[in-house]
C-alpha atoms as a PDB file:
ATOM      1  CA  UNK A   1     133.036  79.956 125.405  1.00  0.00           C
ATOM      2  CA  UNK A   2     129.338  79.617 125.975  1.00  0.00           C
ATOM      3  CA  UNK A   3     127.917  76.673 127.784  1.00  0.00           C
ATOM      4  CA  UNK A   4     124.950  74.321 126.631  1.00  0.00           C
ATOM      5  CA  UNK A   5     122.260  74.232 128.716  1.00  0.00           C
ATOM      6  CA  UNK A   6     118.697  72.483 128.043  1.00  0.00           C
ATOM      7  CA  UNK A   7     115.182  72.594 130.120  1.00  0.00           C
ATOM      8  CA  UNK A   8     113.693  70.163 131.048  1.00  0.00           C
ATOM      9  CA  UNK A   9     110.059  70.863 131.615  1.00  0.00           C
ATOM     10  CA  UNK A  10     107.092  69.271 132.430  1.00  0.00           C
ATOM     11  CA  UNK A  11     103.708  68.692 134.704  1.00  0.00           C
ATOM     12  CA  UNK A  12     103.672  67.886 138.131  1.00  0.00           C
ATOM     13  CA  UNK A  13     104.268  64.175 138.948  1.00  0.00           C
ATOM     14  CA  UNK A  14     105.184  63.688 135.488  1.00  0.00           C
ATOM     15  CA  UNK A  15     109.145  62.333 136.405  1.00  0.00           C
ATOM     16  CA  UNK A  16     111.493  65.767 135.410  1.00  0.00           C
ATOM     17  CA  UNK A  17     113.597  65.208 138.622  1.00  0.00           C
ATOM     18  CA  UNK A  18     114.018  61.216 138.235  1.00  0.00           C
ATOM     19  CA  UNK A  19     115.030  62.197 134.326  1.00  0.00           C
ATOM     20  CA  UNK A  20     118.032  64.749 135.503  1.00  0.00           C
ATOM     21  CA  UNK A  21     119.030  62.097 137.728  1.00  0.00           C
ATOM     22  CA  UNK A  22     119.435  59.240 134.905  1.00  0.00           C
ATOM     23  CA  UNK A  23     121.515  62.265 132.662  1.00  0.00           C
ATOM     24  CA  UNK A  24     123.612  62.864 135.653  1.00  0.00           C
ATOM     25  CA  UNK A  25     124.449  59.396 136.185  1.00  0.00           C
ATOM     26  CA  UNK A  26     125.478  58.513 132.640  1.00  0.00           C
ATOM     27  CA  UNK A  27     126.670  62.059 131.995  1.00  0.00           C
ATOM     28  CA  UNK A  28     130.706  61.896 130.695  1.00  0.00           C
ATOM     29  CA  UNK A  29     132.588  61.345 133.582  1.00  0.00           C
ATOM     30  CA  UNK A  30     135.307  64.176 132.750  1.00  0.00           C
ATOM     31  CA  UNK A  31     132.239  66.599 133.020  1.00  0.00           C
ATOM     32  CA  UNK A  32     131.389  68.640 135.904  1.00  0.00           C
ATOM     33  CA  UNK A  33     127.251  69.354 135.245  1.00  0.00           C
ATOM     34  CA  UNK A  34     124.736  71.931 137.272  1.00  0.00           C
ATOM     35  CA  UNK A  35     121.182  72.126 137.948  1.00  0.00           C
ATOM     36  CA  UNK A  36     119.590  74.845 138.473  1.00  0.00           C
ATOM     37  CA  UNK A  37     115.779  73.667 139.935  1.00  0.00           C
ATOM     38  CA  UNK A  38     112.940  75.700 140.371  1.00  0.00           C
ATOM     39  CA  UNK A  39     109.723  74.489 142.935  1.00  0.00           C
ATOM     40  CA  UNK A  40     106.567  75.984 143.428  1.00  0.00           C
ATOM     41  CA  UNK A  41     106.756  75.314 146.779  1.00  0.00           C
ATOM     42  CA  UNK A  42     108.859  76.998 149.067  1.00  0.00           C
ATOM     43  CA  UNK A  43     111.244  74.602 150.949  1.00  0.00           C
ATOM     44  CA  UNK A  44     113.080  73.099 148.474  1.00  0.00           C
ATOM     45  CA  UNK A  45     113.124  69.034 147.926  1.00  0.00           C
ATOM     46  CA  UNK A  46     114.395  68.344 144.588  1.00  0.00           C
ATOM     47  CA  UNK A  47     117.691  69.966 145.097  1.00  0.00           C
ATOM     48  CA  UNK A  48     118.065  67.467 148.577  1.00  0.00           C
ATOM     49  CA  UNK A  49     117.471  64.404 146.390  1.00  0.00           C
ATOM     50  CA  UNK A  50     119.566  65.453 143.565  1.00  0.00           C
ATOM     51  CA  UNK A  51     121.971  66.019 146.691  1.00  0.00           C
ATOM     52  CA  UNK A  52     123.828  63.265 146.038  1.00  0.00           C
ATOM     53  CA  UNK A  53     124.415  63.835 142.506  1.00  0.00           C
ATOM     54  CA  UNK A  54     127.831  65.106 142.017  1.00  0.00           C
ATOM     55  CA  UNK A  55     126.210  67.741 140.445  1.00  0.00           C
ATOM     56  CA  UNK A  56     126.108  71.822 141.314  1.00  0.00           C
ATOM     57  CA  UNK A  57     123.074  72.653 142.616  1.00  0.00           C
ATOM     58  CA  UNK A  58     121.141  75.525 142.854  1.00  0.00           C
ATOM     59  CA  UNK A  59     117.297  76.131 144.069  1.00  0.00           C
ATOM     60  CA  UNK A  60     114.959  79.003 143.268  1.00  0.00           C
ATOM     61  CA  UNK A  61     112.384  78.941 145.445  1.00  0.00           C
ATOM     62  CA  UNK A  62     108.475  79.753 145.292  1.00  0.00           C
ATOM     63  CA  UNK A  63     108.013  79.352 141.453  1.00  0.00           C
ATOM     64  CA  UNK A  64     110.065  82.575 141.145  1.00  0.00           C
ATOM     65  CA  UNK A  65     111.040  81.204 137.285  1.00  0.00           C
ATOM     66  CA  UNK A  66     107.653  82.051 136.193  1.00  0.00           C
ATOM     67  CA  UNK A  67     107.559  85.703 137.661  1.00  0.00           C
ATOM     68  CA  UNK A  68     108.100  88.214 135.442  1.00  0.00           C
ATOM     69  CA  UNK A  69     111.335  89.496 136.983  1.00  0.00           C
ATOM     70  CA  UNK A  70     112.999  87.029 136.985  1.00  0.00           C
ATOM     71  CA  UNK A  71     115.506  88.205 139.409  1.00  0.00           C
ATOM     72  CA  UNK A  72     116.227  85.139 141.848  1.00  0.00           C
ATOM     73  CA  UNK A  73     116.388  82.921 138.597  1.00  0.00           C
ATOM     74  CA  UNK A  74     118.874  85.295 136.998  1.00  0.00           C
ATOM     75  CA  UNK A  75     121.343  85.184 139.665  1.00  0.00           C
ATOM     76  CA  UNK A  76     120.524  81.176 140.176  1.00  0.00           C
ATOM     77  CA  UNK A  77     122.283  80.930 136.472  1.00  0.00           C
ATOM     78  CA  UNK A  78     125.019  83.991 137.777  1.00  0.00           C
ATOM     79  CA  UNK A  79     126.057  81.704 140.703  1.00  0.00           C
ATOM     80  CA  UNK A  80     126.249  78.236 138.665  1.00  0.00           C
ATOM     81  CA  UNK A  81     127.939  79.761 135.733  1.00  0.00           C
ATOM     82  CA  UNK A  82     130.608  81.358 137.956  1.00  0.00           C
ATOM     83  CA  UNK A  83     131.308  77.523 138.806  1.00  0.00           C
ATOM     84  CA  UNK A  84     132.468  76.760 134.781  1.00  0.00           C
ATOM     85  CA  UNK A  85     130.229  73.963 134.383  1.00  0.00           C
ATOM     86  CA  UNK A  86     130.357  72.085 131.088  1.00  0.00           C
ATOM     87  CA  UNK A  87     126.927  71.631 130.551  1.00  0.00           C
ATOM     88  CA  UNK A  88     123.618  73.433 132.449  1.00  0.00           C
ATOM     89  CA  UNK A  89     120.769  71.533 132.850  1.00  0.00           C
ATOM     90  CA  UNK A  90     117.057  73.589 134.217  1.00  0.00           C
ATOM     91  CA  UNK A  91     114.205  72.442 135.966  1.00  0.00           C
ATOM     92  CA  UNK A  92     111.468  74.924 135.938  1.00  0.00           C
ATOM     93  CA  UNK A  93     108.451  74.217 137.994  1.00  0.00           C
ATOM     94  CA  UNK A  94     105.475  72.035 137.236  1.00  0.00           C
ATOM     95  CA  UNK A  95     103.165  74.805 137.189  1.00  0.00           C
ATOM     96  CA  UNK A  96     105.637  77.668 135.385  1.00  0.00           C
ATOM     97  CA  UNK A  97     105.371  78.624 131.618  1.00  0.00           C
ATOM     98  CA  UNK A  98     109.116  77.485 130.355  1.00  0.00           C
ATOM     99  CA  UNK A  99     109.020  80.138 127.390  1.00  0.00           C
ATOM    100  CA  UNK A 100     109.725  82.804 130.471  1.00  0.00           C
ATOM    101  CA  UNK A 101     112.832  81.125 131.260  1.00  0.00           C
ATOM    102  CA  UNK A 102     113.821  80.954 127.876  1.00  0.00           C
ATOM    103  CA  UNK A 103     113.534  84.523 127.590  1.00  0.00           C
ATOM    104  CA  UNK A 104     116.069  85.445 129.966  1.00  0.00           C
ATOM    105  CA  UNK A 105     118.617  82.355 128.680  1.00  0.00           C
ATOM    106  CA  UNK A 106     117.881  84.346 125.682  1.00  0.00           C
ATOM    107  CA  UNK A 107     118.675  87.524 126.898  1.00  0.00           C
ATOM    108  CA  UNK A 108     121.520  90.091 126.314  1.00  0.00           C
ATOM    109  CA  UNK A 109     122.469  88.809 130.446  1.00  0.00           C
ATOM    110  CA  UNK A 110     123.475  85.466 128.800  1.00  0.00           C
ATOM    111  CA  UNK A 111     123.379  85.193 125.483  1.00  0.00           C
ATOM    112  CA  UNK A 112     127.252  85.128 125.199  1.00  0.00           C
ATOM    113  CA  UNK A 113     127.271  82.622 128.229  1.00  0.00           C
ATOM    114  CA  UNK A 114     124.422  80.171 127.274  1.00  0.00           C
ATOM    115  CA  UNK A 115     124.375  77.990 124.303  1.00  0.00           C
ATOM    116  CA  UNK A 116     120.701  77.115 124.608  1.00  0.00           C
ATOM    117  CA  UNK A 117     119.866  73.754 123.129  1.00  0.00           C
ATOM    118  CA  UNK A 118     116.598  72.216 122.961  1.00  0.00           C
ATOM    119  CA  UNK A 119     113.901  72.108 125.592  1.00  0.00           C
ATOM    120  CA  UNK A 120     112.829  68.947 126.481  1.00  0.00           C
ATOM    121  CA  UNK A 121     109.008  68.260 127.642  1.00  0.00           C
ATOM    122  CA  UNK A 122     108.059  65.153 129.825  1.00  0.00           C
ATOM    123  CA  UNK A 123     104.013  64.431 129.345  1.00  0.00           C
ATOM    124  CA  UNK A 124     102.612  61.094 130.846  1.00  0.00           C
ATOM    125  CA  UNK A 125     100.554  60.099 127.674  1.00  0.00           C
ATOM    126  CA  UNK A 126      97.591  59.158 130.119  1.00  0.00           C
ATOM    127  CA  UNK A 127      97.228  62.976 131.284  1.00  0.00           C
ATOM    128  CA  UNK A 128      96.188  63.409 127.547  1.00  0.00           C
ATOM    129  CA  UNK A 129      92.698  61.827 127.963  1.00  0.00           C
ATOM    130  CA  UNK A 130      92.080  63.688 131.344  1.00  0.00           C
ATOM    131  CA  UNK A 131      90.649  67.298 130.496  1.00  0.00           C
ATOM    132  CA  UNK A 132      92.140  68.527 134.252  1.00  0.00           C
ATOM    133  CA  UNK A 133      95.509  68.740 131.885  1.00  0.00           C
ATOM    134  CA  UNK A 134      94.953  69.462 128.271  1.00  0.00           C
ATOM    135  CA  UNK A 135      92.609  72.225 129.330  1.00  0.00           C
ATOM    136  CA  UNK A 136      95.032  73.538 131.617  1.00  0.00           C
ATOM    137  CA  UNK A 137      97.385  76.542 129.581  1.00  0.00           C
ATOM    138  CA  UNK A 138     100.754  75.342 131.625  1.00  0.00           C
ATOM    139  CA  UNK A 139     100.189  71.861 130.213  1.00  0.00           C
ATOM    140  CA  UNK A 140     100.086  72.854 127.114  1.00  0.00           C
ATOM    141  CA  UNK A 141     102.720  75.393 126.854  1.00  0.00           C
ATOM    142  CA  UNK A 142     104.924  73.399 128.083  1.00  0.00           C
ATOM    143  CA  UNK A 143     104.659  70.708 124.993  1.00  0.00           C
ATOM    144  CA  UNK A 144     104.427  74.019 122.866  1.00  0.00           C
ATOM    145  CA  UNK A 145     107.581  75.522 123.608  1.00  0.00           C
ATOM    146  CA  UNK A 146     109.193  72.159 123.510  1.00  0.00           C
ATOM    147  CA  UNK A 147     112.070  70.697 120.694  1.00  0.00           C
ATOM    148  CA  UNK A 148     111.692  67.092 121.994  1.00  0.00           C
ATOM    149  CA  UNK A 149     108.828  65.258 124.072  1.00  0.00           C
ATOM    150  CA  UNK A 150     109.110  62.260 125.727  1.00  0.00           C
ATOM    151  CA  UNK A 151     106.047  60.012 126.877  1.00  0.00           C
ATOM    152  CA  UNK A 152     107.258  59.113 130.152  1.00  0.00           C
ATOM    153  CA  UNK A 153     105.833  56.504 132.732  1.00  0.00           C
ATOM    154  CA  UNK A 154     105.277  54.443 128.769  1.00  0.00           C
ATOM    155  CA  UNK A 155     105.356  51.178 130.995  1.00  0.00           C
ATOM    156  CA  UNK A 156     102.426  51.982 133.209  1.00  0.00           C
ATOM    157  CA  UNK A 157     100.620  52.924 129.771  1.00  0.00           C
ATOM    158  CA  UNK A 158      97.679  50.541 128.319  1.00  0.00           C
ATOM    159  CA  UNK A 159      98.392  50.464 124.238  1.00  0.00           C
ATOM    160  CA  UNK A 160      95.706  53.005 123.547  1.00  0.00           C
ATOM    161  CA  UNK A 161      97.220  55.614 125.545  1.00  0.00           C
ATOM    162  CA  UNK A 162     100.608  54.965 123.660  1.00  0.00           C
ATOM    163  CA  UNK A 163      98.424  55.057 121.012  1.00  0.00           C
ATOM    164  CA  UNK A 164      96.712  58.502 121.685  1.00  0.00           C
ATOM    165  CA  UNK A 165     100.525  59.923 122.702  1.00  0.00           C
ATOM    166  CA  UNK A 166     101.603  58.710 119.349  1.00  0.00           C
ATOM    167  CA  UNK A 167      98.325  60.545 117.356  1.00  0.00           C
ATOM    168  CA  UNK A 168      98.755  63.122 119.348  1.00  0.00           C
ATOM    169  CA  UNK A 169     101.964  63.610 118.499  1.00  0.00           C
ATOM    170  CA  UNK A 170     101.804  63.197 114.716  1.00  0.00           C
ATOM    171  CA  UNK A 171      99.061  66.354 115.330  1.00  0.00           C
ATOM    172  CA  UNK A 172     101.747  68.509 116.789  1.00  0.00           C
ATOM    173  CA  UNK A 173     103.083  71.488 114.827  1.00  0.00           C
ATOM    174  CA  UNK A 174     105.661  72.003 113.595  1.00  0.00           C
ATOM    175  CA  UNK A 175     106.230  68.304 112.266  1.00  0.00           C
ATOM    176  CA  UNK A 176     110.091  68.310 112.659  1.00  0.00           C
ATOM    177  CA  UNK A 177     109.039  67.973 116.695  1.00  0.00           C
ATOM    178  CA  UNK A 178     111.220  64.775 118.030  1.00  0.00           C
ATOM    179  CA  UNK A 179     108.304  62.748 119.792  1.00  0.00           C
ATOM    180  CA  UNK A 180     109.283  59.266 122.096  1.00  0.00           C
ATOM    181  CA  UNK A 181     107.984  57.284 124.451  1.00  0.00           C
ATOM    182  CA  UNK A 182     110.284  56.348 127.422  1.00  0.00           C
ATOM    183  CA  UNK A 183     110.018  54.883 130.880  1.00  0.00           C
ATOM    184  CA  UNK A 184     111.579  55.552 134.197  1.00  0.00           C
ATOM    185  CA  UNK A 185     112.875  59.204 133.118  1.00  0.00           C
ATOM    186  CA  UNK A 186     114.909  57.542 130.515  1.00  0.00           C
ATOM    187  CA  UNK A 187     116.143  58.934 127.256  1.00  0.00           C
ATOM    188  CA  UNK A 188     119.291  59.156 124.563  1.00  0.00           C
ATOM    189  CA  UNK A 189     121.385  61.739 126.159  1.00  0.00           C
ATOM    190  CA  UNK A 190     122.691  62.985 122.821  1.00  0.00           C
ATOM    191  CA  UNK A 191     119.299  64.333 122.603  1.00  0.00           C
ATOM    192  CA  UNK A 192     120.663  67.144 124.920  1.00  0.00           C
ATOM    193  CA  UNK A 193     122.677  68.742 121.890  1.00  0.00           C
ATOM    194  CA  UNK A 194     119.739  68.704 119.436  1.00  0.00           C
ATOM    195  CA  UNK A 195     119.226  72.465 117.977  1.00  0.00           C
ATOM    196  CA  UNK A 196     116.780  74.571 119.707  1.00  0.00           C
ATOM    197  CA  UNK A 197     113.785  75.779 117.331  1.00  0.00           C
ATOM    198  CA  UNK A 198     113.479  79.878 117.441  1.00  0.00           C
ATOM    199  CA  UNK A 199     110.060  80.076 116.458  1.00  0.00           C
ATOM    200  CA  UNK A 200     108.301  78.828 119.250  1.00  0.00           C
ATOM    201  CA  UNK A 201     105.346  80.650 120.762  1.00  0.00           C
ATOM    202  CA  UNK A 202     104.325  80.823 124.134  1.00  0.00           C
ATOM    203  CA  UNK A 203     100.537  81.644 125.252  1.00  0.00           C
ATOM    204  CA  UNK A 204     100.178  85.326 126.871  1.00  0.00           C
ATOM    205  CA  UNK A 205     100.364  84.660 130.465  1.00  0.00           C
ATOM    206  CA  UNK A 206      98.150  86.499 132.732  1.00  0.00           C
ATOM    207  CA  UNK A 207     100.986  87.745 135.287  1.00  0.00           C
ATOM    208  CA  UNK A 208     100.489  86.281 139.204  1.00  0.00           C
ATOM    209  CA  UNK A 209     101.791  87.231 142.314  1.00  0.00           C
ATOM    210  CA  UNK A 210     103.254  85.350 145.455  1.00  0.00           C
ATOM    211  CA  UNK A 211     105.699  86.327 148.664  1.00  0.00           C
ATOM    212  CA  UNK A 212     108.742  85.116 149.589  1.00  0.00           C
ATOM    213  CA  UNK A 213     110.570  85.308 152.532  1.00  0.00           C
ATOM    214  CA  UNK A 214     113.879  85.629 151.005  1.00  0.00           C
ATOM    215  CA  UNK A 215     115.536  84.906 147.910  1.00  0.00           C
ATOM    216  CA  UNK A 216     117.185  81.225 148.745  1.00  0.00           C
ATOM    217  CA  UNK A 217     115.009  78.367 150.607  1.00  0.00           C
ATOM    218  CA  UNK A 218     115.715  77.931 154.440  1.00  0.00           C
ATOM    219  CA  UNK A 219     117.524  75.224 154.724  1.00  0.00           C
ATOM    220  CA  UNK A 220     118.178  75.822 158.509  1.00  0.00           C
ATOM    221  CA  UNK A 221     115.908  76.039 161.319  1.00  0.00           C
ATOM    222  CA  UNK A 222     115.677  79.107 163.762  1.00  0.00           C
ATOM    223  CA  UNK A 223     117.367  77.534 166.659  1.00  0.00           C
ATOM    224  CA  UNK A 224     114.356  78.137 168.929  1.00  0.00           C
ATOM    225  CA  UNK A 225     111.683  76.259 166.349  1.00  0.00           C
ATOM    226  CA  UNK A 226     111.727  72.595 165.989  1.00  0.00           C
ATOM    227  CA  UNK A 227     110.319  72.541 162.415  1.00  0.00           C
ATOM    228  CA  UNK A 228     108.932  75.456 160.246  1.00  0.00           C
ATOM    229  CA  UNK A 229     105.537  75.535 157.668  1.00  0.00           C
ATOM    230  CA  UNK A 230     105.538  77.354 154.788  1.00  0.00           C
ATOM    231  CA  UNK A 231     102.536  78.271 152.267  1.00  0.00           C
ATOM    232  CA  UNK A 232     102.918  79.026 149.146  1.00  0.00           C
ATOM    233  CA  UNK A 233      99.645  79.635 145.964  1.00  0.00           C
ATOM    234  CA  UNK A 234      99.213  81.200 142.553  1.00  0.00           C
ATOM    235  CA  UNK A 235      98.063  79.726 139.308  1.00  0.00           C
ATOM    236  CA  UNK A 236      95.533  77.633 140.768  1.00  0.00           C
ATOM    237  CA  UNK A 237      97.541  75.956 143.334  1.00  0.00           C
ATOM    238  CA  UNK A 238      98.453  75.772 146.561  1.00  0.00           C
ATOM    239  CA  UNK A 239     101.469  74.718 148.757  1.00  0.00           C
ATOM    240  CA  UNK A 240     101.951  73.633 151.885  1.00  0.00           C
ATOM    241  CA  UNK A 241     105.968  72.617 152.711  1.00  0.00           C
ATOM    242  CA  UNK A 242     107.109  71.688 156.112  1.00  0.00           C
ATOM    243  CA  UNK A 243     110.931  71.303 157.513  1.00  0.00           C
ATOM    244  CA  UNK A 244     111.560  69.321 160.211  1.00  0.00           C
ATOM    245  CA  UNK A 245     114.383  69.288 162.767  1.00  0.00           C
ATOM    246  CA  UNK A 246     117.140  65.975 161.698  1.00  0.00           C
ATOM    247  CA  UNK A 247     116.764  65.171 165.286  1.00  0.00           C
ATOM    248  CA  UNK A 248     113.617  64.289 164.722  1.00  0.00           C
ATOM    249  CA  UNK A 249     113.199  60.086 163.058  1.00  0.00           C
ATOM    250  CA  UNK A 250     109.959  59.206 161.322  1.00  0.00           C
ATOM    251  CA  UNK A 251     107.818  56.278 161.601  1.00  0.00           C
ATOM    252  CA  UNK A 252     108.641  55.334 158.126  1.00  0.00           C
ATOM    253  CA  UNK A 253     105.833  52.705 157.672  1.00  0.00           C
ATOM    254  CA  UNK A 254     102.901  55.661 159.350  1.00  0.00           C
ATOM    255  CA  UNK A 255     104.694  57.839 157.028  1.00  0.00           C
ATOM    256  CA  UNK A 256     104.140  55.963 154.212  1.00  0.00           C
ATOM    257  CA  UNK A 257     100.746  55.350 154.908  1.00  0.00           C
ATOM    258  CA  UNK A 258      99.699  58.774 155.551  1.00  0.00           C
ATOM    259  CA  UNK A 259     101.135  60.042 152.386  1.00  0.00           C
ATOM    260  CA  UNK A 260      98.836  56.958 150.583  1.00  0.00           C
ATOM    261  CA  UNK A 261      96.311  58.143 152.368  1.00  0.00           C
ATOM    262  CA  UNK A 262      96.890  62.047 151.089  1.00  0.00           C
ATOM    263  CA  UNK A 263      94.124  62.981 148.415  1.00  0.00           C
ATOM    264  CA  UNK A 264      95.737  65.826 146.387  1.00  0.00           C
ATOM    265  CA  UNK A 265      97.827  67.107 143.480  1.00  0.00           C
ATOM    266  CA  UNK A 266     101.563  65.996 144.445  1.00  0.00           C
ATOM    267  CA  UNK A 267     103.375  65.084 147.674  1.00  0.00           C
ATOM    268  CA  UNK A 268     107.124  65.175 147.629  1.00  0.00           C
ATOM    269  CA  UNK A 269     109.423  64.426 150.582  1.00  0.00           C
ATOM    270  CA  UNK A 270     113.341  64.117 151.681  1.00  0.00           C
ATOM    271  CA  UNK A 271     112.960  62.038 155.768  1.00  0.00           C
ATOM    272  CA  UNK A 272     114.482  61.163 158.117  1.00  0.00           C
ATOM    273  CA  UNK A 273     112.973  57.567 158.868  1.00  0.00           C
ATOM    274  CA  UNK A 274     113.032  54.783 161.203  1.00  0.00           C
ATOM    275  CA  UNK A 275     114.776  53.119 158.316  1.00  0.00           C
ATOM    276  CA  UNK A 276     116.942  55.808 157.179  1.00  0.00           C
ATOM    277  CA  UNK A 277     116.686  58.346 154.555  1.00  0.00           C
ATOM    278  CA  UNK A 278     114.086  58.012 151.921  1.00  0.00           C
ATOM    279  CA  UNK A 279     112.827  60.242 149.221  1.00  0.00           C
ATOM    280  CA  UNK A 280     109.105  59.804 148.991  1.00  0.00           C
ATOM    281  CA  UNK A 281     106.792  60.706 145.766  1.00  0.00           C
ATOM    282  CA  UNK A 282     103.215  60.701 146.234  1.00  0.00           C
ATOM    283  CA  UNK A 283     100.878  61.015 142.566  1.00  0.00           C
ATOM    284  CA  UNK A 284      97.767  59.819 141.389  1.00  0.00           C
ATOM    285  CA  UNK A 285      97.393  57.397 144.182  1.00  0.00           C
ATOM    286  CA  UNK A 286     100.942  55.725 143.395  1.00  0.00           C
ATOM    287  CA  UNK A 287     103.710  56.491 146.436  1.00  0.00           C
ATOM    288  CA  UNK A 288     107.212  55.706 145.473  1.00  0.00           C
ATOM    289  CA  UNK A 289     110.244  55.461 147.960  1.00  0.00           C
ATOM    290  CA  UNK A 290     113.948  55.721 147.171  1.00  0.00           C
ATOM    291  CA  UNK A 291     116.835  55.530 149.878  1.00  0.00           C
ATOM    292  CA  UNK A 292     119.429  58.184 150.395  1.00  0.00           C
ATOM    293  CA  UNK A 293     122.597  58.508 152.193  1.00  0.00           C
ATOM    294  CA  UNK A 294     122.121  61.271 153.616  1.00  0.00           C
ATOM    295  CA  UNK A 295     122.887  62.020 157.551  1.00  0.00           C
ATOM    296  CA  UNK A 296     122.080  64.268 159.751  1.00  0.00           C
ATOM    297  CA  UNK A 297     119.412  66.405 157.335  1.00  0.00           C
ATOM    298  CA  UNK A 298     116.485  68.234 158.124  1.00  0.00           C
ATOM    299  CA  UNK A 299     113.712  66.695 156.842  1.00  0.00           C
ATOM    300  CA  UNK A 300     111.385  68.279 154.878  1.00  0.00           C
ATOM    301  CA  UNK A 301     107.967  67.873 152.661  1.00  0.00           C
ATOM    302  CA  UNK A 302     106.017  69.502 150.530  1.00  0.00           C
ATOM    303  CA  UNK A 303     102.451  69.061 149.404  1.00  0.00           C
ATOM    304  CA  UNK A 304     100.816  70.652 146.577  1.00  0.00           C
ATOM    305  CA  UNK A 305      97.003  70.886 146.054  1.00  0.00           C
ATOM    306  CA  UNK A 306      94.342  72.365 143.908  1.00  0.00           C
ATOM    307  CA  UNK A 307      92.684  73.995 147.351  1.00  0.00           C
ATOM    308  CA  UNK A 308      94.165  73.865 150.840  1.00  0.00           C
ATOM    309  CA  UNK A 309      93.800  71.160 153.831  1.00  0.00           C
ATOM    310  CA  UNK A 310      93.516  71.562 156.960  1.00  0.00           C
ATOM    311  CA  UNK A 311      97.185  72.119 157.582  1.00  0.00           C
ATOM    312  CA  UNK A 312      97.461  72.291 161.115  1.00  0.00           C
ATOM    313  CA  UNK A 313      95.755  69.216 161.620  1.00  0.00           C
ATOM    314  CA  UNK A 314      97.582  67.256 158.781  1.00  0.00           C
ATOM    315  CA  UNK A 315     101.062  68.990 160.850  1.00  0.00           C
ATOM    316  CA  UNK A 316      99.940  67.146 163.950  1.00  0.00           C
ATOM    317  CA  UNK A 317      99.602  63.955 162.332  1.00  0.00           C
ATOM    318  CA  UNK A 318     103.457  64.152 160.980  1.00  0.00           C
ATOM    319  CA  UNK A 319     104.733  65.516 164.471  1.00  0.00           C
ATOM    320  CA  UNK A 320     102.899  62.414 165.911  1.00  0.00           C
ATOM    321  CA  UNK A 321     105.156  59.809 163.781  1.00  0.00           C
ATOM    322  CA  UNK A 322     108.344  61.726 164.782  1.00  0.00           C
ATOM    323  CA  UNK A 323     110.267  60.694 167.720  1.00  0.00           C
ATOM    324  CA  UNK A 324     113.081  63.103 168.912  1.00  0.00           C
END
């Protein structure tokens, strides 16, 4: 019996993790789900706050989805399907091209395994007056390749950008498209088992090129390193992802001021605080905090940029609001 899966796809900062999270929470309860989630950078923080879950988890690391190869992704899937999940939910990178994934749920590998069901795109309808996105060929084959979209982040919205989401949308070919606008990552789950189109086109994709260490994040340190950097680019971007010893506690009020105070692309974080564990979201000047109860985890972050900082200094400012 084949399993349904869906993608869930969508820009950076645009709310794809917070939406798995709502579907996992009012999944059925008699239903064991996996995620299989895919970052561009290379230390992993999406599968720590999904940690928590109750779901299967598994990270591919380094925007490996969007490679041509696909390797890493393909035994991602392997691994989770061995599990017997009842439903498959993947979160491809901000910066991948989804109709790459699809190809290999689509291949001989899986196509008796995978039901695939529709993709789902999240697009912040204010991103649709900036040209930095709808003159950027991920953003827009991302809403290509997509069955459903869903104008997320609808209550931070003035009425004329709900306006241009919903022109915008009645634009879109083909017509039979399922366009919303939602808030908070929040949509009908039965939207999951909506058909898949077959006809959907994906632009040609220049291919790119990045290194990883290894196939799986490190989610350990070397025992002689108190924290480790990684750097990660391609497609315009670049990353810079840090993980931190869990005996080291952050100043969680410095910490959130410094990440306010960050000027780029997307900031993501799992830390250790002086108040506990938070998950922190830094985007377009907006920094959100969530509490976890995690213990005893290595923190981590990961910042993602159009160019690169100065990285070593920025690493001395976050060692000097840890205390070990």
């Amino acid at each position: 019996m084949s399993i349904p899966a869906n993608i869930i796809t969508g820009f950076l900062g645009v709310g794809k993790t917070t939406a798995i999270l709502n579907l996992l929470k009012n999944k059925p309860v008699n239903e064991k789900w996996a995620v299989l989630v895919n970052e561009f950078g290379e230390v992993g923080i999406d599968g720590a706050i999904m940690a928590e879950s109750g779901a299967m988890i598994k990270e591919v690391p380094g925007g490996c989805m969007c490679c041509t190869a696909g390797v890493p992704t393909s035994v991602g899937i392997t691994t989770l399907l061995r599990q017997n999940p009842d439903r498959l939910l993947i979160e491809p990178t901000g910066l991948g091209h989804p109709h790459k994934i699809i190809s290999i749920l689509t291949s001989g590998q899986f196509k008796d395994y995978i039901d695939l069901k529709a993709t789902l795109a999240l697009v912040d309808p204010r991103n649709l007056a900036d040209s930095r996105y709808t003159d950027n060929q991920n953003f827009n084959d991302q809403l290509d390749v997509a069955d459903i979209i869903v104008g997320n982040k609808a209550d931070s919205c003035s009425e004329t950008d709900k306006q241009r989401f919903n022109d915008w949308c009645s634009e879109k070919q083909p017509k039979d498209k399922i366009c919303m606008l939602g808030s908070h990552g929040a949509f009908p789950p039965d939207l999951l088992d909506t058909e898949r189109r077959t006809d959907k086109q994906g632009s040609n994709i220049d291919s790119h090129h990045h290194e990883h260490a290894a196939m799986e994040p490190q989610f350990q340190l070397p025992p002689d390193k108190a924290f480790i950097r990684k750097e990660n680019q391609g497609q315009g971007y670049v990353s810079c992802g840090w993980i931190f010893g869990s005996e080291m506690t952050f100043n969680f009020d410095g910490l959130f001021s410094l990440m306010y105070q960050l000027n780029v692309e997307r900031v993501k974080g799992v830390m250790n605080t002086s108040k506990g564990c938070y998950a922190f979201n830094a985007h377009n000047g907006v920094v959100s905090v969530n509490e976890l109860s995690l213990e005893g985890f290595e923190s981590r972050v990961e910042i993602i940029n159009s160019h690169a900082l100065a990285w070593e200094e920025l690493e001395n400012r976050f060692l000097l609001l840890a205390e070990q």
